[in-house]
PDB file of N, CA and C in Angstrom:
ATOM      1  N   UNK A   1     105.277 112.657 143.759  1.00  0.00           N
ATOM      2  CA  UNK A   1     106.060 113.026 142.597  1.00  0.00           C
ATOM      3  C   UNK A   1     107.460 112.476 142.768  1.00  0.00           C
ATOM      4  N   UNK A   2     108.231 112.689 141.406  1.00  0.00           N
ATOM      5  CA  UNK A   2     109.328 111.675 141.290  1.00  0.00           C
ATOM      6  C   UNK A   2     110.350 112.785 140.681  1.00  0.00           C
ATOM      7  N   UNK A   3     111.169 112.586 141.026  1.00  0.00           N
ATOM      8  CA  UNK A   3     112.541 113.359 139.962  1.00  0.00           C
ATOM      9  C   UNK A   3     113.061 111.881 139.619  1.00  0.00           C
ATOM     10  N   UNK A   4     113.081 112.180 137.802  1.00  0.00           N
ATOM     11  CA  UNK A   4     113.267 111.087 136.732  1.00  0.00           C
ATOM     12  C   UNK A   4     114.901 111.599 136.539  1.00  0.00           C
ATOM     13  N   UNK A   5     115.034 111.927 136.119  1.00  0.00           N
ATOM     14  CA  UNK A   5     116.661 113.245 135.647  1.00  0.00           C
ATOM     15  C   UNK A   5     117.453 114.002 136.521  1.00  0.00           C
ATOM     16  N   UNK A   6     118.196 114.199 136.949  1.00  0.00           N
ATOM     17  CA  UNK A   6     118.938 115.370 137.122  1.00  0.00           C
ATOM     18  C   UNK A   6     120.223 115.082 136.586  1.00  0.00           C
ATOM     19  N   UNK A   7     121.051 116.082 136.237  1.00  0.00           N
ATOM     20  CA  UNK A   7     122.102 116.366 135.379  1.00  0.00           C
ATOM     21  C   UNK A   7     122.669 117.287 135.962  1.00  0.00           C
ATOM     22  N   UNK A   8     123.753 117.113 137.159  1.00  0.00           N
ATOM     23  CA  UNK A   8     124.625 118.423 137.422  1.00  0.00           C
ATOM     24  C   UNK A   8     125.342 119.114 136.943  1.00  0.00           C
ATOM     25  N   UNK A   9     125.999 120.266 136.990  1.00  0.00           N
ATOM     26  CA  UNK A   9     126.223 120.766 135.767  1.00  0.00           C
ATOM     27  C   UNK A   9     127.857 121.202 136.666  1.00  0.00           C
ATOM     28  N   UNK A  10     129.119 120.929 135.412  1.00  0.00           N
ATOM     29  CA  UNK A  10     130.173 121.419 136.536  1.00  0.00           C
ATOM     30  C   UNK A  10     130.488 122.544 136.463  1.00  0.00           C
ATOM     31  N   UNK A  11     131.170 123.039 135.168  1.00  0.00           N
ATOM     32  CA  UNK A  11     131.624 124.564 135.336  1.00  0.00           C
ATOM     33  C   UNK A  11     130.072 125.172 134.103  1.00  0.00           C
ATOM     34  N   UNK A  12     129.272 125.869 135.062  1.00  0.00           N
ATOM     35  CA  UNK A  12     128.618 126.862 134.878  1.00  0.00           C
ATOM     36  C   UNK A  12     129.232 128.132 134.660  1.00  0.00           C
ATOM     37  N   UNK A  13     128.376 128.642 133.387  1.00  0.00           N
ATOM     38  CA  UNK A  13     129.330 130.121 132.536  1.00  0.00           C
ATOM     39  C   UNK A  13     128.605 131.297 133.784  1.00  0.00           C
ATOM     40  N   UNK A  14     127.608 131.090 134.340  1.00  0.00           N
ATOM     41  CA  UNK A  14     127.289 132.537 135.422  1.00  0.00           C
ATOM     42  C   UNK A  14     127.515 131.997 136.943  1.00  0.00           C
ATOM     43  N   UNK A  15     128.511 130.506 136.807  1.00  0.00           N
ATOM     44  CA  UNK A  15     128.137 129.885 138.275  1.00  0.00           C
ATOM     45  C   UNK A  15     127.135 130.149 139.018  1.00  0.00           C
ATOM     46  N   UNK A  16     125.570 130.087 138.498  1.00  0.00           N
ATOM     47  CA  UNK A  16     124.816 130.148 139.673  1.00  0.00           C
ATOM     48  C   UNK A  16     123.620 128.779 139.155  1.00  0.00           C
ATOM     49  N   UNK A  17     123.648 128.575 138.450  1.00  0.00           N
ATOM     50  CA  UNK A  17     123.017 127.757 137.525  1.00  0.00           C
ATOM     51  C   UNK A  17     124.185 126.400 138.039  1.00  0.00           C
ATOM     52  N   UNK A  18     123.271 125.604 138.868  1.00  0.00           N
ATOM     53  CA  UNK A  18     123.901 124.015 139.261  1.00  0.00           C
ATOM     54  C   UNK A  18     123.704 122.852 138.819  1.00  0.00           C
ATOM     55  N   UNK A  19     122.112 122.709 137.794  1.00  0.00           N
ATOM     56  CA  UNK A  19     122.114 121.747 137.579  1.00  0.00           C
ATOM     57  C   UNK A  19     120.481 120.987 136.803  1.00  0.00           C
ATOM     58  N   UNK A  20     120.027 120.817 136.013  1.00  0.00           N
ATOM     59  CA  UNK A  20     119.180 120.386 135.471  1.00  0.00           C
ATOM     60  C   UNK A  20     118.115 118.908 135.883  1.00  0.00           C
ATOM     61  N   UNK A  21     117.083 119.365 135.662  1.00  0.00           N
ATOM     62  CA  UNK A  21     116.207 117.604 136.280  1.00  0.00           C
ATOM     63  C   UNK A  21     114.838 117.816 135.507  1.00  0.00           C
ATOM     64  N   UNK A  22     114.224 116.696 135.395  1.00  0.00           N
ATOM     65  CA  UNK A  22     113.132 116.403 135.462  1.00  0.00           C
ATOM     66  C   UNK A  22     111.954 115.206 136.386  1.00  0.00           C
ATOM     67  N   UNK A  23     110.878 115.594 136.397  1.00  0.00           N
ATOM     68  CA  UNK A  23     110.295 115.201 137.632  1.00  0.00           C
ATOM     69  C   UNK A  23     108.601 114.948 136.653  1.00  0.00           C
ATOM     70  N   UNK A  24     108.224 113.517 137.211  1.00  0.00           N
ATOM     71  CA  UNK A  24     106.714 113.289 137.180  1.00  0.00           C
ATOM     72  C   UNK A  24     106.022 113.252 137.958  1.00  0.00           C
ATOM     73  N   UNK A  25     104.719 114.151 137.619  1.00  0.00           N
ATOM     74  CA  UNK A  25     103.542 114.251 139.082  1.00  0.00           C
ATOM     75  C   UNK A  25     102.751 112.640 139.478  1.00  0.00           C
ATOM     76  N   UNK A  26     102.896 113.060 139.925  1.00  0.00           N
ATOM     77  CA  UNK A  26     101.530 111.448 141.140  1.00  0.00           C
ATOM     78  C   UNK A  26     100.864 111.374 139.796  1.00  0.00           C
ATOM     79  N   UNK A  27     100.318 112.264 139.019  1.00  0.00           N
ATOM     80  CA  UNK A  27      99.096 111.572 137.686  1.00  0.00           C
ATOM     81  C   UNK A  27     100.187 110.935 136.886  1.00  0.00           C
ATOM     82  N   UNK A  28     101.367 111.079 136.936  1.00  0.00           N
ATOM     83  CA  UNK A  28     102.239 109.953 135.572  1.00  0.00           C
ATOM     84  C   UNK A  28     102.890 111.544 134.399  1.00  0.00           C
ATOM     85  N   UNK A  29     102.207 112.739 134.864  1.00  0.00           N
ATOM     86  CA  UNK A  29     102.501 113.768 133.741  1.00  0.00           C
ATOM     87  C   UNK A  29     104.224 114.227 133.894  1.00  0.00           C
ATOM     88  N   UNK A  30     104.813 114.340 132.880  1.00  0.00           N
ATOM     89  CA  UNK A  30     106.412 114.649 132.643  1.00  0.00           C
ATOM     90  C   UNK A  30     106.999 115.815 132.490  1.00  0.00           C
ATOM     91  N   UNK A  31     107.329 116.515 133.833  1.00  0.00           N
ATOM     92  CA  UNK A  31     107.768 118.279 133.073  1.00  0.00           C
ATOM     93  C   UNK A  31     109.129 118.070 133.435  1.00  0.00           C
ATOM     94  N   UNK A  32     109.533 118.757 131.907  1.00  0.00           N
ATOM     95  CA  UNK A  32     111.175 118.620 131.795  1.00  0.00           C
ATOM     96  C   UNK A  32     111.387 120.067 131.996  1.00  0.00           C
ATOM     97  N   UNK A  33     112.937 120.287 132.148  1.00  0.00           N
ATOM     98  CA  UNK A  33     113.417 121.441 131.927  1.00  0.00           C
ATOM     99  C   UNK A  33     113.473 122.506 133.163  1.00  0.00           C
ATOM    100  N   UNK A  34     113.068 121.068 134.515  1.00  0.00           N
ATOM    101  CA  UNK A  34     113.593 122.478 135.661  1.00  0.00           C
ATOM    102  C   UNK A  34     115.211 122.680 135.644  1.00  0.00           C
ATOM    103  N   UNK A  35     115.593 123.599 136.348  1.00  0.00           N
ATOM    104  CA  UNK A  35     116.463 123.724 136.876  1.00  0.00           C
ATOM    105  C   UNK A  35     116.752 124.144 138.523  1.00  0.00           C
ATOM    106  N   UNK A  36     118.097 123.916 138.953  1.00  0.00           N
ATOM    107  CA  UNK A  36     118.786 124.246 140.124  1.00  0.00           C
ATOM    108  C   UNK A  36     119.449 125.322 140.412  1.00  0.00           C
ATOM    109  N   UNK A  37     119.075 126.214 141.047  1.00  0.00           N
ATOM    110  CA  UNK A  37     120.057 127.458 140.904  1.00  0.00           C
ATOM    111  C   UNK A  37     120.736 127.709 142.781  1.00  0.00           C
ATOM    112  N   UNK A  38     121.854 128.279 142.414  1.00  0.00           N
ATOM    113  CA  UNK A  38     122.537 128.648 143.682  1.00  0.00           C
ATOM    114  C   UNK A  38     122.414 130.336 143.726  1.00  0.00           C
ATOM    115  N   UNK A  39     121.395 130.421 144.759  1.00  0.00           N
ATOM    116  CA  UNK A  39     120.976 131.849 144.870  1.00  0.00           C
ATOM    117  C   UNK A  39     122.056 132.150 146.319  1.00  0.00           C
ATOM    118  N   UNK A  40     121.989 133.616 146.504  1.00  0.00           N
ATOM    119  CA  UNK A  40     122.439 134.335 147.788  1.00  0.00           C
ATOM    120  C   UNK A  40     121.552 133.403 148.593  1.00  0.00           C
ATOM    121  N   UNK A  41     120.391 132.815 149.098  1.00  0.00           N
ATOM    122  CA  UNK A  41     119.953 132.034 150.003  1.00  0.00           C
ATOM    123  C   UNK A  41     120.305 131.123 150.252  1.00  0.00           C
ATOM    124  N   UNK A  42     120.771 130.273 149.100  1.00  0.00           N
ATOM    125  CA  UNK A  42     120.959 129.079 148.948  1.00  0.00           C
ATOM    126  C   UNK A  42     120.364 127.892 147.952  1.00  0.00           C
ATOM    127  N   UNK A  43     120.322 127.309 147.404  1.00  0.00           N
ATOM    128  CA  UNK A  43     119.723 126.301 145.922  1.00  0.00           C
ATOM    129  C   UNK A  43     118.010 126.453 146.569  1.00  0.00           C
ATOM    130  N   UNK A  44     117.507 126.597 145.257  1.00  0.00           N
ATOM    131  CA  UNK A  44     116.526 127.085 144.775  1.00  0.00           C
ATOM    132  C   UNK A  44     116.019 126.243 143.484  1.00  0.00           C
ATOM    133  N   UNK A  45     114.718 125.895 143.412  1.00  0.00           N
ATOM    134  CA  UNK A  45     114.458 125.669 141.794  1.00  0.00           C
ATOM    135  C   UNK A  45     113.683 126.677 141.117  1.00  0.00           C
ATOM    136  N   UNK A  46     113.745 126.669 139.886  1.00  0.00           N
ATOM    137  CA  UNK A  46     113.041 127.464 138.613  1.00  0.00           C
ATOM    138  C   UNK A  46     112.822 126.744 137.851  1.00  0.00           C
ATOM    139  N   UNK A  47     111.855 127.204 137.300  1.00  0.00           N
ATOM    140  CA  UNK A  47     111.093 126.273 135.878  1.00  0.00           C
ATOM    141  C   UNK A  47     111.245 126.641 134.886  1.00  0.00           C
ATOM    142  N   UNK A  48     110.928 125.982 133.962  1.00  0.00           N
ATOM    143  CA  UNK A  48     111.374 126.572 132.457  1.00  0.00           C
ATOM    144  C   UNK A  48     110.700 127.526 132.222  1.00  0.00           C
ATOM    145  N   UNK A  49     111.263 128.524 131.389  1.00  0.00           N
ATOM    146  CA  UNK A  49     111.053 129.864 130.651  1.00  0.00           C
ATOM    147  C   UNK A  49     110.973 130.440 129.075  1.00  0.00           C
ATOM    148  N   UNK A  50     110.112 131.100 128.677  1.00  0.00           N
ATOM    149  CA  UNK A  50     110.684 131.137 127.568  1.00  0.00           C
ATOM    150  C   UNK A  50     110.884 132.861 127.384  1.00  0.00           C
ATOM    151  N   UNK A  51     111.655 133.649 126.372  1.00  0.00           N
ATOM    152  CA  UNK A  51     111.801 134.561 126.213  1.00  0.00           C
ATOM    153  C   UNK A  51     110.313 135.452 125.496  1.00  0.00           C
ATOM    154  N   UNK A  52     110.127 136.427 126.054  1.00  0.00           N
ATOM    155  CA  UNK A  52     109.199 137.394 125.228  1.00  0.00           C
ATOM    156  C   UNK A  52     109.400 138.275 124.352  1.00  0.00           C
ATOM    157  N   UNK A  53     108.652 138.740 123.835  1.00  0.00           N
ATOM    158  CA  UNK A  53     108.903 139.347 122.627  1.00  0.00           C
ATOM    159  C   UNK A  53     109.583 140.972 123.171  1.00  0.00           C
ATOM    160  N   UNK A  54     109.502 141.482 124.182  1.00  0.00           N
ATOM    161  CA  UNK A  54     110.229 142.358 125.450  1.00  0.00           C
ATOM    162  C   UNK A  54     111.179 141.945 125.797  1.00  0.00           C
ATOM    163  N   UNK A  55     111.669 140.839 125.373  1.00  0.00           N
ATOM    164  CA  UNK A  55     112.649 140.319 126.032  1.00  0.00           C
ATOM    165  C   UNK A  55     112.918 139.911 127.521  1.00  0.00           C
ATOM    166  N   UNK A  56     112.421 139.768 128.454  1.00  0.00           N
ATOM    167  CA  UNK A  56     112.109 139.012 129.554  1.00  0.00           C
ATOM    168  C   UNK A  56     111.763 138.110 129.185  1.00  0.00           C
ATOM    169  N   UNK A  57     111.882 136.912 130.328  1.00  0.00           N
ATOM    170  CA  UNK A  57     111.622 135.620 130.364  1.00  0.00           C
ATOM    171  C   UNK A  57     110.160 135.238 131.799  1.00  0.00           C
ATOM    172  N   UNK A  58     109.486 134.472 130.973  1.00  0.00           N
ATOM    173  CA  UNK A  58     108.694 134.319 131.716  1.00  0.00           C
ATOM    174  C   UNK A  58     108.319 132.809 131.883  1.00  0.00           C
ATOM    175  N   UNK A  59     107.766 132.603 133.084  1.00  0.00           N
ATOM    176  CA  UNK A  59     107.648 130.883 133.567  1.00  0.00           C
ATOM    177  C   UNK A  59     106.919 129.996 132.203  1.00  0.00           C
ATOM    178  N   UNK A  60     107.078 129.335 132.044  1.00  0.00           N
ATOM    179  CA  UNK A  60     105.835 128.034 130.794  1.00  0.00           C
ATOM    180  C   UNK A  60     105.345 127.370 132.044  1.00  0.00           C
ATOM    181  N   UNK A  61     106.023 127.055 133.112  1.00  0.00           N
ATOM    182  CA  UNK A  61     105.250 125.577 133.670  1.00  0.00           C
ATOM    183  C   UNK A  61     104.880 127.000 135.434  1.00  0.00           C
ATOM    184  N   UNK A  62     103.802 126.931 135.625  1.00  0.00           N
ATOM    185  CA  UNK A  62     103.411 127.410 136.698  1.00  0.00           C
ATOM    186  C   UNK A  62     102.745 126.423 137.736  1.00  0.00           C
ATOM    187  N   UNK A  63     103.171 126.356 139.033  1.00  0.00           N
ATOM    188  CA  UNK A  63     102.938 125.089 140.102  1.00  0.00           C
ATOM    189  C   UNK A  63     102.235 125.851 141.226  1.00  0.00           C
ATOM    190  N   UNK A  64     101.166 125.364 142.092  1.00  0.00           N
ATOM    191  CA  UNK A  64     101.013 125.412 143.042  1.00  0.00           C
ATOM    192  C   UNK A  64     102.062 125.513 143.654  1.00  0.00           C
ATOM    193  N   UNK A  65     101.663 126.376 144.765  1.00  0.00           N
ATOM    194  CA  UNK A  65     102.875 126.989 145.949  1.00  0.00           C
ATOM    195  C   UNK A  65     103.276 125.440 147.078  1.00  0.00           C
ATOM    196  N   UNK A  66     102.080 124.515 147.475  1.00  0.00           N
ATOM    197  CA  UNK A  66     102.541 123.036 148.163  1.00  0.00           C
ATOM    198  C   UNK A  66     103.465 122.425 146.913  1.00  0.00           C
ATOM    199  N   UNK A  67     102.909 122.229 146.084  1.00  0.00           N
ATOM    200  CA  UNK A  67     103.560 121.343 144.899  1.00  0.00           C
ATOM    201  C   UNK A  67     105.036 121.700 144.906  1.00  0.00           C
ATOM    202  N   UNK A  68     105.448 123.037 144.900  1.00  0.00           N
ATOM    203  CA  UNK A  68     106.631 123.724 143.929  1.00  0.00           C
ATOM    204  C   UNK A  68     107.489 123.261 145.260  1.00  0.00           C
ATOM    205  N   UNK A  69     106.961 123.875 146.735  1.00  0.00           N
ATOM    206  CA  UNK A  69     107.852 123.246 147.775  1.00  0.00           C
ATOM    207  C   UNK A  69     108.070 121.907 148.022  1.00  0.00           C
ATOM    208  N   UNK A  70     107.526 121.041 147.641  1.00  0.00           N
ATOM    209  CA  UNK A  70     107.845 119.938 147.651  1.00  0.00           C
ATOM    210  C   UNK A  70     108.799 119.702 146.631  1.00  0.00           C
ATOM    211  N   UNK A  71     108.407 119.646 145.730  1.00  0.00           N
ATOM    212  CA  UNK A  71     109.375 119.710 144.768  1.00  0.00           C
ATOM    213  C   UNK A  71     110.781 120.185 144.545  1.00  0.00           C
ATOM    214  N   UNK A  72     110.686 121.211 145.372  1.00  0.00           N
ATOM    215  CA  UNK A  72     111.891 121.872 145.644  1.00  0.00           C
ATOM    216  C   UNK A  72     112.677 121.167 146.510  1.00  0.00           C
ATOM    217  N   UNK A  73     111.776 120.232 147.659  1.00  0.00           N
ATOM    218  CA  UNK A  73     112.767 119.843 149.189  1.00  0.00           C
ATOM    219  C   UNK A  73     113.565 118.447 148.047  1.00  0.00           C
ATOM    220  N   UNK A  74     112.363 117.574 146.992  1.00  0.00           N
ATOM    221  CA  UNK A  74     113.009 116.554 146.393  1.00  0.00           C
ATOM    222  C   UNK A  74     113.617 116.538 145.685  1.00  0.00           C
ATOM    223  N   UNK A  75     113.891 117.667 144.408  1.00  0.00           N
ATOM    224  CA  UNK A  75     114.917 118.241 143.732  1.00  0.00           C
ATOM    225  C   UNK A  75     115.876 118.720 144.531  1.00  0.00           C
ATOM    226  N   UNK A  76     116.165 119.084 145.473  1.00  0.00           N
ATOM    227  CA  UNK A  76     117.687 119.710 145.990  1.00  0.00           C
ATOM    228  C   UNK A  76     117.940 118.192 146.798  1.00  0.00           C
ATOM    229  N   UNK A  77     117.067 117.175 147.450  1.00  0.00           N
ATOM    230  CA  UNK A  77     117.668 116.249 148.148  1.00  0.00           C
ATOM    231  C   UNK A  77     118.542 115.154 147.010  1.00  0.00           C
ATOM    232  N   UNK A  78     117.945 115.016 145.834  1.00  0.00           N
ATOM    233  CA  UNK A  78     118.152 114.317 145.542  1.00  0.00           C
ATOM    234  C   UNK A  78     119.667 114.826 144.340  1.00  0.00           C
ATOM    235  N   UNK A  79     119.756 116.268 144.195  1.00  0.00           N
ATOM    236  CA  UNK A  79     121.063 117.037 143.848  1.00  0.00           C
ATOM    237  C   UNK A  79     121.855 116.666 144.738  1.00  0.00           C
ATOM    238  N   UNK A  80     121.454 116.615 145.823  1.00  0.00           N
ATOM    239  CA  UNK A  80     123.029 116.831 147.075  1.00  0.00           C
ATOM    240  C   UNK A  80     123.511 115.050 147.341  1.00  0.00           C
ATOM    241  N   UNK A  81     122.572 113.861 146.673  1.00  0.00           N
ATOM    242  CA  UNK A  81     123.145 112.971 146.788  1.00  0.00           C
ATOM    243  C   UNK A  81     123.828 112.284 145.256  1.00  0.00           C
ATOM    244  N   UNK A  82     123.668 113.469 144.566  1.00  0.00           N
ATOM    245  CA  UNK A  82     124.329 112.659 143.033  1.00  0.00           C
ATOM    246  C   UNK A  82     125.520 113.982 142.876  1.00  0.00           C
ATOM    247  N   UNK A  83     125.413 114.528 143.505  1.00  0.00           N
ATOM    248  CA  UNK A  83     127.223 115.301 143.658  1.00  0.00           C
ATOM    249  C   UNK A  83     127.889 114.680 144.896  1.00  0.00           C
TER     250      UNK A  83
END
Protein backbone atom coordinates (compact mmCIF):
# COMPACT_ATOMS: atom_id res chain seq x y z
CA UNK A 1 0.00 0.00 0.00
CA UNK A 2 0.77 3.60 -0.83
CA UNK A 3 -0.11 6.95 0.88
CA UNK A 4 -1.19 9.13 -2.31
CA UNK A 5 -2.07 12.51 -0.04
CA UNK A 6 -1.29 13.79 3.06
CA UNK A 7 -2.14 17.32 3.99
CA UNK A 8 -0.80 18.60 7.36
CA UNK A 9 -2.81 20.58 9.03
CA UNK A 10 -1.25 23.78 11.03
CA UNK A 11 -3.38 25.39 13.54
CA UNK A 12 -5.94 22.71 14.45
CA UNK A 13 -9.26 24.13 16.33
CA UNK A 14 -8.95 20.90 19.13
CA UNK A 15 -5.03 20.64 18.42
CA UNK A 16 -5.17 17.02 18.35
CA UNK A 17 -6.18 16.47 14.86
CA UNK A 18 -2.55 16.79 12.72
CA UNK A 19 -3.26 16.04 9.54
CA UNK A 20 -5.15 14.38 6.62
CA UNK A 21 -4.03 11.54 3.81
CA UNK A 22 -5.04 9.19 1.57
CA UNK A 23 -3.64 5.79 0.75
CA UNK A 24 -4.16 2.87 -2.06
CA UNK A 25 -4.23 -0.86 -1.26
CA UNK A 26 -1.80 -3.37 -3.25
CA UNK A 27 -5.36 -4.10 -5.40
CA UNK A 28 -5.13 -0.26 -6.86
CA UNK A 29 -8.49 0.50 -4.39
CA UNK A 30 -8.53 4.44 -3.06
CA UNK A 31 -9.67 5.23 0.58
CA UNK A 32 -9.73 8.83 1.23
CA UNK A 33 -10.38 10.61 4.30
CA UNK A 34 -7.95 9.11 6.93
CA UNK A 35 -6.71 11.10 9.33
CA UNK A 36 -3.68 11.79 11.89
CA UNK A 37 -4.35 12.39 15.32
CA UNK A 38 -1.99 13.37 18.28
CA UNK A 39 -3.27 11.24 21.10
CA UNK A 40 -1.82 11.15 24.93
CA UNK A 41 0.32 8.12 23.30
CA UNK A 42 1.38 9.68 20.60
CA UNK A 43 0.08 10.03 16.53
CA UNK A 44 -2.29 7.58 15.79
CA UNK A 45 -4.55 7.07 12.66
CA UNK A 46 -8.45 7.03 12.34
CA UNK A 47 -10.61 6.51 9.55
CA UNK A 48 -13.35 8.19 8.32
CA UNK A 49 -16.61 8.45 10.19
CA UNK A 50 -19.81 9.34 9.77
CA UNK A 51 -22.32 10.70 12.36
CA UNK A 52 -25.44 8.57 13.58
CA UNK A 53 -28.61 9.28 13.97
CA UNK A 54 -27.55 9.08 18.17
CA UNK A 55 -25.22 11.15 17.38
CA UNK A 56 -21.95 9.26 17.73
CA UNK A 57 -19.69 8.70 15.09
CA UNK A 58 -18.91 5.57 13.80
CA UNK A 59 -15.98 4.07 11.44
CA UNK A 60 -17.24 3.80 7.27
CA UNK A 61 -13.89 2.22 6.33
CA UNK A 62 -13.09 -0.85 8.75
CA UNK A 63 -9.36 -2.57 8.21
CA UNK A 64 -7.86 -5.58 9.29
CA UNK A 65 -5.80 -5.24 12.46
CA UNK A 66 -2.09 -6.21 10.03
CA UNK A 67 -3.42 -3.79 7.39
CA UNK A 68 -4.42 -0.77 9.82
CA UNK A 69 -0.76 -1.27 11.50
CA UNK A 70 0.89 -1.00 8.64
CA UNK A 71 -0.74 1.62 7.56
CA UNK A 72 -0.37 3.38 10.49
CA UNK A 73 3.76 2.80 10.63
CA UNK A 74 3.39 4.42 6.64
CA UNK A 75 1.04 7.16 7.38
CA UNK A 76 2.95 8.61 10.42
CA UNK A 77 6.46 7.91 8.47
CA UNK A 78 5.60 9.58 5.78
CA UNK A 79 3.79 12.74 8.12
CA UNK A 80 7.07 13.16 9.96
CA UNK A 81 8.93 13.65 6.60
CA UNK A 82 6.54 16.33 4.95
CA UNK A 83 6.59 18.50 8.27
Amino acid sequence: MKILRINPLQNSQDGKLVAFFDFETNDGIVIKGFKIVNGTNGLFIAGPSEKGKDGKYYDSVILPKEMKEELQKNAIDSYHQKV
